[in-house]
PDB file of N, CA and C in Angstrom:
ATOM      1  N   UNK A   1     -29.880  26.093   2.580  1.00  0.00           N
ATOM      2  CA  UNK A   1     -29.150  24.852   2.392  1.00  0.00           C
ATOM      3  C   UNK A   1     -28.001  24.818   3.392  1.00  0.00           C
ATOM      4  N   UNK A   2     -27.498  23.560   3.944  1.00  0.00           N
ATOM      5  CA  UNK A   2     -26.972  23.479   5.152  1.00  0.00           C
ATOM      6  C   UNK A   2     -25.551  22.935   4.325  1.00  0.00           C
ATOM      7  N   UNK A   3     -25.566  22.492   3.399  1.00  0.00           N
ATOM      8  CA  UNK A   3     -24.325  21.820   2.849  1.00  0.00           C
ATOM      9  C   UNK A   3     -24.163  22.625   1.939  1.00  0.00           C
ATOM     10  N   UNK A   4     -22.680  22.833   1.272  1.00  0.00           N
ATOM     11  CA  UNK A   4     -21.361  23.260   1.001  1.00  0.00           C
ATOM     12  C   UNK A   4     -21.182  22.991  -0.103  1.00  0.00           C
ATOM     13  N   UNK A   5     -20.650  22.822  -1.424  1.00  0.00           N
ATOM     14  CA  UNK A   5     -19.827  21.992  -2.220  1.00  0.00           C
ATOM     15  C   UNK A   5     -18.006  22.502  -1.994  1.00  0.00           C
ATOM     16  N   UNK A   6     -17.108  22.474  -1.723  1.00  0.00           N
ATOM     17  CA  UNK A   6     -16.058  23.167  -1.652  1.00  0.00           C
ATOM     18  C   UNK A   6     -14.462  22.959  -3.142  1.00  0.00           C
ATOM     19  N   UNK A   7     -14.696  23.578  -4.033  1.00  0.00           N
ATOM     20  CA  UNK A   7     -14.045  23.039  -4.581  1.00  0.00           C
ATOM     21  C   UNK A   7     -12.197  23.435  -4.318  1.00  0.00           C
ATOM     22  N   UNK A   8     -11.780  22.699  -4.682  1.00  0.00           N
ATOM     23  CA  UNK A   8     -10.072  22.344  -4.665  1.00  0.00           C
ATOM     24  C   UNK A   8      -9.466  22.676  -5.840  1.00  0.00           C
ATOM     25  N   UNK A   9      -8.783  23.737  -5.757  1.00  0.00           N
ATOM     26  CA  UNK A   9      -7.803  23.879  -7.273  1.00  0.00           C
ATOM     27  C   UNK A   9      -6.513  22.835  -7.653  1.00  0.00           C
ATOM     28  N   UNK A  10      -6.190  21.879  -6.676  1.00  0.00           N
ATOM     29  CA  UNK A  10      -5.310  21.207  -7.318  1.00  0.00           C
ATOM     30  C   UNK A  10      -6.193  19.642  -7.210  1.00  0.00           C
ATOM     31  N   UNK A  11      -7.502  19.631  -7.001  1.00  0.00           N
ATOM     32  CA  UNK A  11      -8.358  18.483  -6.904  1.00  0.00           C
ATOM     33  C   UNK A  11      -7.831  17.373  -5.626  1.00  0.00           C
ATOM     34  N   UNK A  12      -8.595  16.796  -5.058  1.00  0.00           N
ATOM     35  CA  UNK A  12      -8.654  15.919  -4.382  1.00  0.00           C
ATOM     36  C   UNK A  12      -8.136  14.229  -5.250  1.00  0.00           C
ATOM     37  N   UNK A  13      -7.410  13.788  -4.146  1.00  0.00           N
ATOM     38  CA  UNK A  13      -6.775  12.403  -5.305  1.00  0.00           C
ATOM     39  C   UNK A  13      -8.250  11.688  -4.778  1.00  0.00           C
ATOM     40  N   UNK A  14      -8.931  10.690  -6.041  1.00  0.00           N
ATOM     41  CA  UNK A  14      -9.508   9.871  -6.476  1.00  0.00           C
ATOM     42  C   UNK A  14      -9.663   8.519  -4.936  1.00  0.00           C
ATOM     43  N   UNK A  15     -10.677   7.548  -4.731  1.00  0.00           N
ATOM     44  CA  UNK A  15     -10.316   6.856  -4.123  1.00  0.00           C
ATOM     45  C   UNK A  15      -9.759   5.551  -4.515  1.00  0.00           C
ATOM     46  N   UNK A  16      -9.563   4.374  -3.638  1.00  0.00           N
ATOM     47  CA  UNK A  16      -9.080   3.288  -4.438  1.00  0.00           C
ATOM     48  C   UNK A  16     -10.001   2.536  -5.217  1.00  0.00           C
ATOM     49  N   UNK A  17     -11.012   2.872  -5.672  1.00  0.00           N
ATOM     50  CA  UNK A  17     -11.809   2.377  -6.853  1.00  0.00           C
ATOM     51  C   UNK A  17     -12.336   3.508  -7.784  1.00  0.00           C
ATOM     52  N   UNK A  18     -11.595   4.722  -7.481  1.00  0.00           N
ATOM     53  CA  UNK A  18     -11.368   5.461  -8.473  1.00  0.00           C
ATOM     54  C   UNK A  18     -12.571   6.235  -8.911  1.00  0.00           C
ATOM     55  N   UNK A  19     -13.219   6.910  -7.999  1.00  0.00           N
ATOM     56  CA  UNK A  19     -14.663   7.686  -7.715  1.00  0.00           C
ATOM     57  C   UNK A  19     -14.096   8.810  -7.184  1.00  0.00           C
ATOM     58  N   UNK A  20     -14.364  10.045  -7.791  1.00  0.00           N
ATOM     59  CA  UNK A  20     -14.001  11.394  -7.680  1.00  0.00           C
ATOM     60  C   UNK A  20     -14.117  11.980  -6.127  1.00  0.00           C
ATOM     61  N   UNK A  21     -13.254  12.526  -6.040  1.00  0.00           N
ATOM     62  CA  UNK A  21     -13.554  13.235  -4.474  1.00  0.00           C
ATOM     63  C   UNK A  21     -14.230  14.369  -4.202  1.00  0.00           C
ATOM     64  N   UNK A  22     -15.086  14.708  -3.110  1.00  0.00           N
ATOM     65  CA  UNK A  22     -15.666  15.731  -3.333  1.00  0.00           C
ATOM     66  C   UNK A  22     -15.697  16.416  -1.576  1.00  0.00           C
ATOM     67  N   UNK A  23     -15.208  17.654  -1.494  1.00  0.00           N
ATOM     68  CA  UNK A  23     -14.999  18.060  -0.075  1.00  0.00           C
ATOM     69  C   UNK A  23     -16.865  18.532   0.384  1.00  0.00           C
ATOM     70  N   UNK A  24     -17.284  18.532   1.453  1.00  0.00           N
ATOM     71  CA  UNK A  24     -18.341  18.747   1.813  1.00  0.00           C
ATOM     72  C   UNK A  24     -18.151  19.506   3.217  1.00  0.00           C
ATOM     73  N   UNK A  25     -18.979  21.011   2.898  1.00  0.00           N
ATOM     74  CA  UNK A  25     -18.752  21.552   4.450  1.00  0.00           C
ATOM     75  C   UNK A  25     -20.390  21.688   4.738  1.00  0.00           C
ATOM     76  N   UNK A  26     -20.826  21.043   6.001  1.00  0.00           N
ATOM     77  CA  UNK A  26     -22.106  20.858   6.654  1.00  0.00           C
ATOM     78  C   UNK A  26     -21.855  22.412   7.561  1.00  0.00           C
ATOM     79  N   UNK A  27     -22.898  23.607   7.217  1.00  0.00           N
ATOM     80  CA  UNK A  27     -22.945  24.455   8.210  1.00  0.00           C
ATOM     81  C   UNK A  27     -23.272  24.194   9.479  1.00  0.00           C
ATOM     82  N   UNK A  28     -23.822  23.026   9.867  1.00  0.00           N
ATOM     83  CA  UNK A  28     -24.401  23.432  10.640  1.00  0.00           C
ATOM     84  C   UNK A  28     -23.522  23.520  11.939  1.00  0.00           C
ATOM     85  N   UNK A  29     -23.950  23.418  13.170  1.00  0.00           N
ATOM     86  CA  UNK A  29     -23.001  23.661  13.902  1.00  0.00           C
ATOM     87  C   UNK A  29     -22.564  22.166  14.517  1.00  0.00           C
ATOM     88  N   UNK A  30     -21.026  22.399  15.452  1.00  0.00           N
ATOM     89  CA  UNK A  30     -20.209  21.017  15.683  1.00  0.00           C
ATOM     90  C   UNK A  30     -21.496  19.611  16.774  1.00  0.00           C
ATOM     91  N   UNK A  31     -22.335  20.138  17.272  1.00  0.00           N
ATOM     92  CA  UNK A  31     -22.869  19.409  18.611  1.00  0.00           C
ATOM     93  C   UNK A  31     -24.530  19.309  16.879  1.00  0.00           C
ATOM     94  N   UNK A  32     -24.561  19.638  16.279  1.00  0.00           N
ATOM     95  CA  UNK A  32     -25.821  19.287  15.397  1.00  0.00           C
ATOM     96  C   UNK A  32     -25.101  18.209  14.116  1.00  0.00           C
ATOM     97  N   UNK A  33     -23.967  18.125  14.207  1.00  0.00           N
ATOM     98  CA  UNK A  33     -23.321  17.167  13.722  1.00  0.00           C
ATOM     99  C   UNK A  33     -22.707  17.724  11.963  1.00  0.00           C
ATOM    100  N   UNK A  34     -22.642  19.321  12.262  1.00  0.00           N
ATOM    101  CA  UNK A  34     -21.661  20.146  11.212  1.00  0.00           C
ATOM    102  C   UNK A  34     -20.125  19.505  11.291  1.00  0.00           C
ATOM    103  N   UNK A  35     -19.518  19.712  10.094  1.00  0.00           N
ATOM    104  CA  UNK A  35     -18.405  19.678  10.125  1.00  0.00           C
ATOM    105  C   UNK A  35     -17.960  19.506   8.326  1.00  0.00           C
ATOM    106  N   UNK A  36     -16.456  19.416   8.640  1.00  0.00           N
ATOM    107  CA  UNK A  36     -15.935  19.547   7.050  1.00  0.00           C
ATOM    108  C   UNK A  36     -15.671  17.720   6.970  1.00  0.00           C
ATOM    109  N   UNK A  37     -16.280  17.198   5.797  1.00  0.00           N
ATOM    110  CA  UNK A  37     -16.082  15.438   5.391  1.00  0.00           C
ATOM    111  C   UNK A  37     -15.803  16.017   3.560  1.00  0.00           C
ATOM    112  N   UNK A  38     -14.897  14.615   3.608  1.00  0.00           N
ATOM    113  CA  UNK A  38     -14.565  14.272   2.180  1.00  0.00           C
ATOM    114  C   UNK A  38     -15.060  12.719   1.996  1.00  0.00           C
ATOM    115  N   UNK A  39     -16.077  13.045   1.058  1.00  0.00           N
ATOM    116  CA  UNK A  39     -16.703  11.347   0.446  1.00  0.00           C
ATOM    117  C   UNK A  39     -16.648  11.325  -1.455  1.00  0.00           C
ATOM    118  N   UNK A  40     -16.670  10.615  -1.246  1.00  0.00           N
ATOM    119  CA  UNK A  40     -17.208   9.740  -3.061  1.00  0.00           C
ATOM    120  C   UNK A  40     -18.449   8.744  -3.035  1.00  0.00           C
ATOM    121  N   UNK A  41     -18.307   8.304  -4.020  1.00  0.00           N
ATOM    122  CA  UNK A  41     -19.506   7.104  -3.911  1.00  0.00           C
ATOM    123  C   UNK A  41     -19.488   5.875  -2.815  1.00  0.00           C
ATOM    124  N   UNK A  42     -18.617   5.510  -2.835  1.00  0.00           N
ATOM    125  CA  UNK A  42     -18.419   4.416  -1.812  1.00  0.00           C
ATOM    126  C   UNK A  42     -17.902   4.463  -0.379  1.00  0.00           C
ATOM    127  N   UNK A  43     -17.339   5.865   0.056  1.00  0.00           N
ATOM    128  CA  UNK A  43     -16.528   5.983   1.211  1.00  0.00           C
ATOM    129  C   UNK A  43     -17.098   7.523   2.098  1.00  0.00           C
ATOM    130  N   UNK A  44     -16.269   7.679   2.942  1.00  0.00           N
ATOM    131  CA  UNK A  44     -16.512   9.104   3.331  1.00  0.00           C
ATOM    132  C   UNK A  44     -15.682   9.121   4.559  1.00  0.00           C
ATOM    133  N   UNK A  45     -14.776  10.023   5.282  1.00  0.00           N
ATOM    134  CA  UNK A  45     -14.436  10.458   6.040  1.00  0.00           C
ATOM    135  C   UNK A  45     -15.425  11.099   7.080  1.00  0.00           C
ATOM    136  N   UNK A  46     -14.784  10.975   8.380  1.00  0.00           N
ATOM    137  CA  UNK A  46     -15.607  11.303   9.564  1.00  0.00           C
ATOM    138  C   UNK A  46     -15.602  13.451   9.704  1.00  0.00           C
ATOM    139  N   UNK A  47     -16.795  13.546   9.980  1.00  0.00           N
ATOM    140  CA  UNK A  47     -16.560  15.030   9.774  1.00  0.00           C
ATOM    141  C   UNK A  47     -16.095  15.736  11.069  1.00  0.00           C
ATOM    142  N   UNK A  48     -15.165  16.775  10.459  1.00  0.00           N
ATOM    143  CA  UNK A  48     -13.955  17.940  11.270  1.00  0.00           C
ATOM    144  C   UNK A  48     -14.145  19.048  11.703  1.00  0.00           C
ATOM    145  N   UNK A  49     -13.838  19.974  12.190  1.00  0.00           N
ATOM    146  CA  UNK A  49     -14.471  21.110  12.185  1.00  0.00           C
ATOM    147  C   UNK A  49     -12.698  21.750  11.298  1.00  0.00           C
ATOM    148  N   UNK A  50     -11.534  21.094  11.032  1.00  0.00           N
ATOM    149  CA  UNK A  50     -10.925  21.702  10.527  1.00  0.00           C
ATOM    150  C   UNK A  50     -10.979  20.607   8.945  1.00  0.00           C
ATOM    151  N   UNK A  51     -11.338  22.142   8.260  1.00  0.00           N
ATOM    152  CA  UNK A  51     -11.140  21.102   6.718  1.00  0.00           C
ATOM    153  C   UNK A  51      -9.596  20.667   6.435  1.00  0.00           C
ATOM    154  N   UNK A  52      -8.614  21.234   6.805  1.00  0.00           N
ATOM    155  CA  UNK A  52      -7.244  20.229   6.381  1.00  0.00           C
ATOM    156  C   UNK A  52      -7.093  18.976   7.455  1.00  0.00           C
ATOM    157  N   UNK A  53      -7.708  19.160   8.218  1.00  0.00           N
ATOM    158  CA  UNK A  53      -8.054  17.783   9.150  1.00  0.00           C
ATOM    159  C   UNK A  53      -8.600  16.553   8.427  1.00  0.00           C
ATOM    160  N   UNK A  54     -10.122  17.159   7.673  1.00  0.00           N
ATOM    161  CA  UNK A  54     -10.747  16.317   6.918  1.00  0.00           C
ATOM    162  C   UNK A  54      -9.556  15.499   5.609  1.00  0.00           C
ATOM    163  N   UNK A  55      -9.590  16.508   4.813  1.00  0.00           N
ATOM    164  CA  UNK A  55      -8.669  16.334   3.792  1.00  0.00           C
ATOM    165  C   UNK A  55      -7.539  15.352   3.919  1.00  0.00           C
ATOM    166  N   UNK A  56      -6.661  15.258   5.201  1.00  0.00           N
ATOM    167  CA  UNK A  56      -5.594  14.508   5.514  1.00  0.00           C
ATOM    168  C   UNK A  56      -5.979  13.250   6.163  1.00  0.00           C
ATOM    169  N   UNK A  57      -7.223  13.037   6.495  1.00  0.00           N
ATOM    170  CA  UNK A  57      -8.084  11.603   7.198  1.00  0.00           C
ATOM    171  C   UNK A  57      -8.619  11.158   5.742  1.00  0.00           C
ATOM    172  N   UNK A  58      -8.835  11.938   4.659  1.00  0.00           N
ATOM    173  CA  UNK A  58      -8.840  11.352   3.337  1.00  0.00           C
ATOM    174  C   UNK A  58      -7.730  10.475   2.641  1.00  0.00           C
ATOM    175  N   UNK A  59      -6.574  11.227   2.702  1.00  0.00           N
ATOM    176  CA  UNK A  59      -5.647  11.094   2.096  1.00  0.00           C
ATOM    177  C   UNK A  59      -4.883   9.416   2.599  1.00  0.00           C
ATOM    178  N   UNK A  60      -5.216   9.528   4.217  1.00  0.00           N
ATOM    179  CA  UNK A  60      -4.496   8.877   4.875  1.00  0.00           C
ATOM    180  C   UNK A  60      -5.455   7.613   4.513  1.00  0.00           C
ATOM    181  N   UNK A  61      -7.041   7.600   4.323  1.00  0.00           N
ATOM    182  CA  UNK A  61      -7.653   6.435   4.267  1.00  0.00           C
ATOM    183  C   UNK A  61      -7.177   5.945   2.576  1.00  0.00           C
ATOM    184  N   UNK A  62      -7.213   7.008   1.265  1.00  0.00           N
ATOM    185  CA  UNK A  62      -6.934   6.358   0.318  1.00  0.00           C
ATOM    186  C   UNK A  62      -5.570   6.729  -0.314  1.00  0.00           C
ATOM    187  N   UNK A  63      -4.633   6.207   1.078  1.00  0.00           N
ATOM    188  CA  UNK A  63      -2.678   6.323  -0.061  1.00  0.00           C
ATOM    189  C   UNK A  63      -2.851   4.692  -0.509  1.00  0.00           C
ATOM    190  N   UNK A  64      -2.154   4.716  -1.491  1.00  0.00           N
ATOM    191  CA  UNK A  64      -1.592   3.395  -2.092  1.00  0.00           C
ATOM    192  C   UNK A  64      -0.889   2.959  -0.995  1.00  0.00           C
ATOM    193  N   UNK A  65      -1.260   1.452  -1.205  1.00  0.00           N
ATOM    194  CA  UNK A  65      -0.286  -0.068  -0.530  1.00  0.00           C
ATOM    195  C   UNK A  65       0.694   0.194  -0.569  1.00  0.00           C
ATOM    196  N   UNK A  66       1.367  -0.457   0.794  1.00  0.00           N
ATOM    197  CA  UNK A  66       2.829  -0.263   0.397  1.00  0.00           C
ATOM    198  C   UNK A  66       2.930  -1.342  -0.301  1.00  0.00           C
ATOM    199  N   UNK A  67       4.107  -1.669  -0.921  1.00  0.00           N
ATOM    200  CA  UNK A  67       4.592  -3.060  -1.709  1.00  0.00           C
ATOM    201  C   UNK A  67       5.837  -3.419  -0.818  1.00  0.00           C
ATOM    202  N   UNK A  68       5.646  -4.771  -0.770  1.00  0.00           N
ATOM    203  CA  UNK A  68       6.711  -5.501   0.058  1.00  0.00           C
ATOM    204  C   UNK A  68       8.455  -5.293  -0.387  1.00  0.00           C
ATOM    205  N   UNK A  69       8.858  -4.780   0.660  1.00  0.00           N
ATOM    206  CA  UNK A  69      10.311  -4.912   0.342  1.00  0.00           C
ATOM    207  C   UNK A  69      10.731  -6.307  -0.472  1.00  0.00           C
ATOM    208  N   UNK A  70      11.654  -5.963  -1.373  1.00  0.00           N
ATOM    209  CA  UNK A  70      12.202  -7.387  -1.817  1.00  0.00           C
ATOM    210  C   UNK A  70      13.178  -7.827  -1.366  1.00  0.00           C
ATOM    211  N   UNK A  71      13.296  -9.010  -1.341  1.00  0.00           N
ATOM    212  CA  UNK A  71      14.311  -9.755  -0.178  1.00  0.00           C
ATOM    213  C   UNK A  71      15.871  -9.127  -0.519  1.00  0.00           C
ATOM    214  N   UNK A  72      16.479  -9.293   0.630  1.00  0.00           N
ATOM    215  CA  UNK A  72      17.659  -9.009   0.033  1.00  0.00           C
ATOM    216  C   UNK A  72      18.337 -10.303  -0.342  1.00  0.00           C
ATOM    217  N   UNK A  73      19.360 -10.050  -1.401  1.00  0.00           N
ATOM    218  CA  UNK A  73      19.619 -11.274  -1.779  1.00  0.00           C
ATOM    219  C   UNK A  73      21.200 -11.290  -1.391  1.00  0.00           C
ATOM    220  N   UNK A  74      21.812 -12.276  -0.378  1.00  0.00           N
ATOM    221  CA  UNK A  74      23.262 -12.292  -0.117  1.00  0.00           C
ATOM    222  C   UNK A  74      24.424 -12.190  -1.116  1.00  0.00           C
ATOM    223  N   UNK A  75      25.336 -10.919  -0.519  1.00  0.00           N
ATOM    224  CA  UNK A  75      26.525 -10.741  -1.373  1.00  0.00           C
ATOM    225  C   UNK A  75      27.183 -12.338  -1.855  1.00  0.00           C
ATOM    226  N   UNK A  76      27.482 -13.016  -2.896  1.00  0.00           N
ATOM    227  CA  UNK A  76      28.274 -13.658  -2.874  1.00  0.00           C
ATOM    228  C   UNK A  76      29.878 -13.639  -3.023  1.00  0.00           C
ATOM    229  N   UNK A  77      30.712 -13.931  -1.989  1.00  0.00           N
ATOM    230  CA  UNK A  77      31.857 -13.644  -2.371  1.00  0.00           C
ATOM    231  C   UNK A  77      32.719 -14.575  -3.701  1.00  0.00           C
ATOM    232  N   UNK A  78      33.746 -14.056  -4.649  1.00  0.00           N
ATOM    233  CA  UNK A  78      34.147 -14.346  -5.116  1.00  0.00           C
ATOM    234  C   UNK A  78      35.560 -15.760  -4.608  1.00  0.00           C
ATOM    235  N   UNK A  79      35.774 -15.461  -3.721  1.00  0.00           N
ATOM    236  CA  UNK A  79      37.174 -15.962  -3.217  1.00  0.00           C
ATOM    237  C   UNK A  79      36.640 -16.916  -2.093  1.00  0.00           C
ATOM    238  N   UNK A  80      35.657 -17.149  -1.952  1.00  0.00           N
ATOM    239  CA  UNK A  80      34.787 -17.968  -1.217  1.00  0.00           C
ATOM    240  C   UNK A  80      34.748 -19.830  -1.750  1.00  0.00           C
ATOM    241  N   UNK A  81      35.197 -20.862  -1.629  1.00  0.00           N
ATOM    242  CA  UNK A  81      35.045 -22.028  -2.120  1.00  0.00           C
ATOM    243  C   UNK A  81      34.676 -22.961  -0.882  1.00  0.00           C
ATOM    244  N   UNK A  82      33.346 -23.412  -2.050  1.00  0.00           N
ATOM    245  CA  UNK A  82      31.882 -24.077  -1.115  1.00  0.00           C
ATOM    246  C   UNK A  82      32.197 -26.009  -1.398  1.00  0.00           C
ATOM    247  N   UNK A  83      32.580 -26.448  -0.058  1.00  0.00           N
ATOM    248  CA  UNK A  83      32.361 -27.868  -0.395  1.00  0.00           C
ATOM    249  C   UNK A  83      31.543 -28.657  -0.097  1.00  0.00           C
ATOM    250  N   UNK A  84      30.651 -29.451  -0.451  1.00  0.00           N
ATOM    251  CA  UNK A  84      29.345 -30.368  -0.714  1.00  0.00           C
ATOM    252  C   UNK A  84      29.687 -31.258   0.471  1.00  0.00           C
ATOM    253  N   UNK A  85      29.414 -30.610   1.809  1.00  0.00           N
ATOM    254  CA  UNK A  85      29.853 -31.526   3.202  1.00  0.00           C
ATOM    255  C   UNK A  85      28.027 -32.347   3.209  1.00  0.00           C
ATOM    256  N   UNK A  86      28.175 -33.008   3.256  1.00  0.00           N
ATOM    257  CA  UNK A  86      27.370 -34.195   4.080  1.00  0.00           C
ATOM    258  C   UNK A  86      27.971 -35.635   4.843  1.00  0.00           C
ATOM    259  N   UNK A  87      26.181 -36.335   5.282  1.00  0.00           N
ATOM    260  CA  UNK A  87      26.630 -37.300   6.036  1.00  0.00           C
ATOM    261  C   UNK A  87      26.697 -38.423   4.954  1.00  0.00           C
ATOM    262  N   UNK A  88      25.698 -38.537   3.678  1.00  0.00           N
ATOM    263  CA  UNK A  88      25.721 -39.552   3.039  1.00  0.00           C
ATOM    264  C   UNK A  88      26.428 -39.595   1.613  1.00  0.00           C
ATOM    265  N   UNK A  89      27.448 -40.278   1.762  1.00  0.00           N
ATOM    266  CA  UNK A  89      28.665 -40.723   0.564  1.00  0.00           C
ATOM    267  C   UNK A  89      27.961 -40.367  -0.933  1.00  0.00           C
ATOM    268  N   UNK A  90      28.333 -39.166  -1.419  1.00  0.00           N
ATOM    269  CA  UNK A  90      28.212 -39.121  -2.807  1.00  0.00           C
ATOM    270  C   UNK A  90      28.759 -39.616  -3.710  1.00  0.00           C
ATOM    271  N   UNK A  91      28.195 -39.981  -4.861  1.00  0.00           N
ATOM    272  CA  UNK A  91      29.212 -40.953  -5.780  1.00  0.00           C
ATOM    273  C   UNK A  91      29.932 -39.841  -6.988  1.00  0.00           C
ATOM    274  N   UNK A  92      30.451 -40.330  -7.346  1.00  0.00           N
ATOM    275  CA  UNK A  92      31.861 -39.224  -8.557  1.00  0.00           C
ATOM    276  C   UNK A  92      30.309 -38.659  -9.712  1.00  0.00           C
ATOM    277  N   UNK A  93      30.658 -38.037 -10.207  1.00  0.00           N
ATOM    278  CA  UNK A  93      29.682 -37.666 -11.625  1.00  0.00           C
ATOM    279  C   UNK A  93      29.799 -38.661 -12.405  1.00  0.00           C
ATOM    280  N   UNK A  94      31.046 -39.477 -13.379  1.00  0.00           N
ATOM    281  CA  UNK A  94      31.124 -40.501 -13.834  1.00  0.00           C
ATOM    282  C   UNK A  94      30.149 -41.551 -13.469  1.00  0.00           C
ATOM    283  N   UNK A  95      30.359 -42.363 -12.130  1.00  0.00           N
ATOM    284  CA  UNK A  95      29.543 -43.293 -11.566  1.00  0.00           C
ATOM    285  C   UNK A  95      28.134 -42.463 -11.796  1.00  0.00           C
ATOM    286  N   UNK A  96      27.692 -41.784 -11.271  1.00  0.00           N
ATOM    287  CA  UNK A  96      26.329 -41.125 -11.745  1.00  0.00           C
ATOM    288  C   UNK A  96      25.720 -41.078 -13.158  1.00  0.00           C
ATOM    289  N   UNK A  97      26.258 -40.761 -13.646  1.00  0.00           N
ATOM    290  CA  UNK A  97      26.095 -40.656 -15.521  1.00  0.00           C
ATOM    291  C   UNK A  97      26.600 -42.292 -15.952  1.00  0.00           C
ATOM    292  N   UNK A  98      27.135 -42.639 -15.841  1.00  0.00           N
ATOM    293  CA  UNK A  98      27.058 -44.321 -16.007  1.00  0.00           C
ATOM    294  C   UNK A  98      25.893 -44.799 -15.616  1.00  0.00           C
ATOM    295  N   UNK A  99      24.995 -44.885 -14.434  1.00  0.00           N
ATOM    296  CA  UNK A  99      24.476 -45.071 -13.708  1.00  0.00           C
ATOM    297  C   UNK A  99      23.310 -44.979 -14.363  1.00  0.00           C
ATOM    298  N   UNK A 100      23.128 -43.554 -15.012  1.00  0.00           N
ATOM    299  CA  UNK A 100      22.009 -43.362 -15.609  1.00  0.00           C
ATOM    300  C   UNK A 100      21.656 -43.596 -17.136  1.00  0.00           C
ATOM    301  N   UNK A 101      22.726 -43.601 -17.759  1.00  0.00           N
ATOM    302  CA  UNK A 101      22.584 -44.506 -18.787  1.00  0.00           C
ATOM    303  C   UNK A 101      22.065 -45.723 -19.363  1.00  0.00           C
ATOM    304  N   UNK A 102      22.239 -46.291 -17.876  1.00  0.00           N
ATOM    305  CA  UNK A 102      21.263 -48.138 -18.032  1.00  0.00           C
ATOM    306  C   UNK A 102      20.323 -48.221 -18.288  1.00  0.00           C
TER     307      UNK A 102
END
């Protein structure tokens, strides 16, 4: 038998649909297309001739998403007073609330 099973004492992390990992060392030699690959059901890494090579082309294909930074949201200052500049004439709150009463 030309293939390997290699097991891992602290296990291989899972992929992103959550199918067990399993290291595979192909004896045969590098030019007959030997090498060390990590696959599951759905995926597989390209094979290495160094297994922590393999292992880290695993890792690197299934890390979690990053998640988007969240915006930053501007300091507001306290001592800061904001006035309602425009071009078109606002009317008082009174006139408004009168206004809407009709």
């Amino acid at each position: 038998m030309t293939q390997e099973h290699i097991s891992h004492p602290e296990g291989l992390p899972n992929c992103a649909a959550g199918h067990r990992a399993r290291h595979i060392h192909d004896k045969r030699c590098a030019s007959a297309g030997g090498g060390h690959l990590v696959e599951c059901a759905c995926r597989s890494t390209s094979k290495h001739a160094d297994p922590d090579k393999a292992i880290a082309a695993w890792r690197r294909l299934n890390r979690p998403e990053r998640s988007a930074r969240p915006a930053a949201v501007p300091a507001v200052a306290d001592n800061v007073l904001q006035f309602q500049l425009g071009l078109a004439e606002r009317k008082p709150k009174t006139q408004r609330a009168a206004l809407a009463s009709i």
